[in-house]
Structure formats: C-alpha cells, structure tokens
C-alpha atoms as a PDB file:
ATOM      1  CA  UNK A   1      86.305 -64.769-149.337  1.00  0.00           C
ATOM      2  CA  UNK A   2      83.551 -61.688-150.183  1.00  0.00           C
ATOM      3  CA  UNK A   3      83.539 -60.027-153.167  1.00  0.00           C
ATOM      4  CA  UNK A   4      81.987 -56.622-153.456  1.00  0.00           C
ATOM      5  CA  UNK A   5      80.424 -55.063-156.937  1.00  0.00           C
ATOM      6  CA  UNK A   6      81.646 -51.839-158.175  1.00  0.00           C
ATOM      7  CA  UNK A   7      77.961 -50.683-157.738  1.00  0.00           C
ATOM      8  CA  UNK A   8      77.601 -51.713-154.160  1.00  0.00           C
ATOM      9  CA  UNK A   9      81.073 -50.339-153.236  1.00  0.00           C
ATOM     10  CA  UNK A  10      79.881 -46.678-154.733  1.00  0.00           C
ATOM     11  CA  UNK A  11      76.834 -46.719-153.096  1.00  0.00           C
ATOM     12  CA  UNK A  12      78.776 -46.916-149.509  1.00  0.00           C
ATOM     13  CA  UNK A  13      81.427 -44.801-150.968  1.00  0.00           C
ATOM     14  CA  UNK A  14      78.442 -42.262-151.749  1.00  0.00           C
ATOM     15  CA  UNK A  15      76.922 -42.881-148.291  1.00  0.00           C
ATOM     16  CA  UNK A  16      80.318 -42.181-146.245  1.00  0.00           C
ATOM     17  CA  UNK A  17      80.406 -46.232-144.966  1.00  0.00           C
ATOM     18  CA  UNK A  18      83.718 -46.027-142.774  1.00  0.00           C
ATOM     19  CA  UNK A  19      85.945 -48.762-145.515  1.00  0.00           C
ATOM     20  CA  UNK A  20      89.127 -48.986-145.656  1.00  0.00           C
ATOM     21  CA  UNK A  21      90.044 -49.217-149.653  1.00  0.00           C
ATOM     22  CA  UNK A  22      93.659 -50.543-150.471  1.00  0.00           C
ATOM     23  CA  UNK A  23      94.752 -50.479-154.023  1.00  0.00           C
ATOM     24  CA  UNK A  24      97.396 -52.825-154.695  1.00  0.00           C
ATOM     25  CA  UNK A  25      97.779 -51.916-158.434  1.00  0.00           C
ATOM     26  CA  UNK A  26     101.473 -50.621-159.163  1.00  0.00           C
ATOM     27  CA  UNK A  27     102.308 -46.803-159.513  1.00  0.00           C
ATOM     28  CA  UNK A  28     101.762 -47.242-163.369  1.00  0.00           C
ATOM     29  CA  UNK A  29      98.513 -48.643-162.981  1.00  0.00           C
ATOM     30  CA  UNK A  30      97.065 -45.510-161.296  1.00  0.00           C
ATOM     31  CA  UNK A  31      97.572 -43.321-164.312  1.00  0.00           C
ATOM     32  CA  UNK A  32      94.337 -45.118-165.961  1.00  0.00           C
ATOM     33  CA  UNK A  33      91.793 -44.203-162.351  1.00  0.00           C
ATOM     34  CA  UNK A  34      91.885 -44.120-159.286  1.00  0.00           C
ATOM     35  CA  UNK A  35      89.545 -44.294-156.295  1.00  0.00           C
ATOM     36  CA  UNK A  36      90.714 -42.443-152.617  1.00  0.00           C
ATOM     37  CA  UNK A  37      92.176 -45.265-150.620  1.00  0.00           C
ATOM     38  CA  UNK A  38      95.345 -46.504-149.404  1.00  0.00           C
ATOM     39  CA  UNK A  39      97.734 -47.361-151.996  1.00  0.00           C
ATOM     40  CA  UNK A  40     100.625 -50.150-151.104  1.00  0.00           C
ATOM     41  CA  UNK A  41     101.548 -52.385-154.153  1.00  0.00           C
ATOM     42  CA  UNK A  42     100.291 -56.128-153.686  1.00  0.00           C
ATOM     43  CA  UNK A  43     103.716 -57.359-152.746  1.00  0.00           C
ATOM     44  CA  UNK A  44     104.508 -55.125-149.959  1.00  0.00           C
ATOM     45  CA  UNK A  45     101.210 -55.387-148.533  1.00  0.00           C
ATOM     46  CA  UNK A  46     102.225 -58.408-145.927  1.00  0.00           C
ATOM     47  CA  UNK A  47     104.882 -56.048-144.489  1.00  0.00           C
ATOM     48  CA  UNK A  48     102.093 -53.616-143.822  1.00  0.00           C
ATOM     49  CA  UNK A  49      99.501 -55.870-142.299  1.00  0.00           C
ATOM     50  CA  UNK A  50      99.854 -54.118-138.824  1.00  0.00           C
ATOM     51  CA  UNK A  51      98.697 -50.952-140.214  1.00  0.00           C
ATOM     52  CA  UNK A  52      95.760 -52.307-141.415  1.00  0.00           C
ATOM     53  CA  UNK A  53      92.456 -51.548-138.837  1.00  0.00           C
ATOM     54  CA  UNK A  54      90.867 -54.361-137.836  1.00  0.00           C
ATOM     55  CA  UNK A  55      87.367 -53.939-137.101  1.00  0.00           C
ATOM     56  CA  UNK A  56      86.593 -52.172-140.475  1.00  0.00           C
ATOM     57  CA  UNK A  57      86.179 -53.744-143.852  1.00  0.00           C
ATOM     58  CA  UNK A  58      89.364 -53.749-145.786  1.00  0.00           C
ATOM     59  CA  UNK A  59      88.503 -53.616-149.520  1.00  0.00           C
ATOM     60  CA  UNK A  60      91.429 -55.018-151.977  1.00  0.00           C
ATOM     61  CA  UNK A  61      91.599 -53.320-155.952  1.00  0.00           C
ATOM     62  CA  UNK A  62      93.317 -53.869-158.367  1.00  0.00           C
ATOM     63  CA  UNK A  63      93.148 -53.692-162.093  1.00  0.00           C
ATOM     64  CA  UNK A  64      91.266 -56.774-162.836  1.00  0.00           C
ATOM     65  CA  UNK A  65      90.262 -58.346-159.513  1.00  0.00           C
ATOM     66  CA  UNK A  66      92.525 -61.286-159.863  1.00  0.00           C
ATOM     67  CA  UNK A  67      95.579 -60.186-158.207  1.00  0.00           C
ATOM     68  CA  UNK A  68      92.996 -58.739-155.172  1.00  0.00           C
ATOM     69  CA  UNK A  69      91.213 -61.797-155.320  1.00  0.00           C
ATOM     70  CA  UNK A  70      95.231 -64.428-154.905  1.00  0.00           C
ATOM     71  CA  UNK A  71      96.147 -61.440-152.612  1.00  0.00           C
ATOM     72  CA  UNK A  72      92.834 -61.754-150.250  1.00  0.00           C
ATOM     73  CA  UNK A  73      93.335 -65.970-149.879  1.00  0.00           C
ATOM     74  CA  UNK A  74      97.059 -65.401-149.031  1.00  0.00           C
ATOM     75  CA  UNK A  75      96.319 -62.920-146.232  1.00  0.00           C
ATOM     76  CA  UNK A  76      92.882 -65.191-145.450  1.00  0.00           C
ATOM     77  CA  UNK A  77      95.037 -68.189-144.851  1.00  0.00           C
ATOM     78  CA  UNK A  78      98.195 -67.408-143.704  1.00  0.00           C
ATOM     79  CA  UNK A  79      97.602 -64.231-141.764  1.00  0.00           C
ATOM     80  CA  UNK A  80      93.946 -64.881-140.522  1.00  0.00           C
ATOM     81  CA  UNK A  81      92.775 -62.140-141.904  1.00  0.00           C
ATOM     82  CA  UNK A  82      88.815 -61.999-141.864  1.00  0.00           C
ATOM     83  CA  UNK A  83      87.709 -58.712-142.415  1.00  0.00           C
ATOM     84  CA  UNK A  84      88.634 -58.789-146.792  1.00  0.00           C
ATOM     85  CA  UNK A  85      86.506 -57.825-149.493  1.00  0.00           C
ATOM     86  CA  UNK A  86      87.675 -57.821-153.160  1.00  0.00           C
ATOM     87  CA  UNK A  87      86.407 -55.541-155.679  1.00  0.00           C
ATOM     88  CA  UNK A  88      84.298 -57.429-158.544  1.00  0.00           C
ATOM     89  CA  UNK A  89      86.541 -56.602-161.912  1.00  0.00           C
ATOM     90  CA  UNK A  90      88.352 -54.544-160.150  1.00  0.00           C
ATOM     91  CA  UNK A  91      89.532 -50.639-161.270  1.00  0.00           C
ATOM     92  CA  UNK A  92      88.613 -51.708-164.846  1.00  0.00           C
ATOM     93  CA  UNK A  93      85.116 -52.717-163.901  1.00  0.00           C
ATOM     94  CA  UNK A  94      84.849 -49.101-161.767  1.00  0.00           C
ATOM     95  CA  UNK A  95      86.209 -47.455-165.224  1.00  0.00           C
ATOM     96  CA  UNK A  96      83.213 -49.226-167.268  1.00  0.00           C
ATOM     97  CA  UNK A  97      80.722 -48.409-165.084  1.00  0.00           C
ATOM     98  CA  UNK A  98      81.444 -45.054-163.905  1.00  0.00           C
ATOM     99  CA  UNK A  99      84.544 -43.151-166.363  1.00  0.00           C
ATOM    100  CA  UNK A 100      87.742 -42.453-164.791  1.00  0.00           C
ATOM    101  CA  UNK A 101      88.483 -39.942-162.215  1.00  0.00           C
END
C-alpha cells in the first residue's frame, strides 16, 4: 500500500499530474472541504471498480485516512488493484494544512 502526504498530493495537484482523486467520504462529509475528484461513497466503490482508469494513480480520501487506508487493502487484495494511493490524514489533514475550500 502507498500513502501520499497532503503536501506532496498539492504539489501534483498544483503541477496538473494526470491523478485520479476518489473521495469516499459520505455526502455529509463534504460540507467541511472538498478537493475536485470523483466522489463515490466507500461502500459503493467495488460496484464501480470498472470505471476506474487503470494506468493512472487512483488516490483514495477520506476524512481521516483510515477508512481510505481498510478501503485500499480490500481493493489491493481482493480485486488486484495496484495502482492505490491513500491520502496521509486524509481531508482533515488537507483542512490543517491548507483551510477549506
């Protein structure tokens, strides 16, 4: 599993890195920030695993990491899935470091 700091993630979100972002927080959850991506809560992400590219870097948030982090060994080993990073503290980490959007 990789793991990605909200500092490093900005930086390639600053420098237009082609990343595919997937927020798996709720609906309520988004009120506090949010960051462009894809949003599809955490569990109807496996039913959505064919729209998902597969030669970019698929980065997992969510409000704390933790659900990103279970979410990211699930798909890891029972979907193969290779390309995952999780965000480091998640949305609350992104909130502490840069405000909310």
């Amino acid at each position: 599993m990789h793991f990605i700091s909200v500092t490093d993630l900005k930086e390639k979100l600053d420098n237009k890195v082609n990343l595919f972002l997937l927020d798996i927080r709720e609906n309520y959850e988004r009120e506090a920030a949010s960051i462009p991506s894809k949003h599809i809560p955490m569990d109807e992400v496996c039913a959505h695993l064919t729209d998902f590219p597969a030669n970019e870097e698929i980065i997992l948030m969510c409000n704390s990491g933790k659900r990103a982090e279970a979410l990211a060994n699930l798909l890891e080993t029972e979907f193969n899935q290779t390309n995952l990073i999780v965000l480091e503290g998640g949305i609350a980490a992104w909130i502490e470091q840069f405000g909310q959007n």
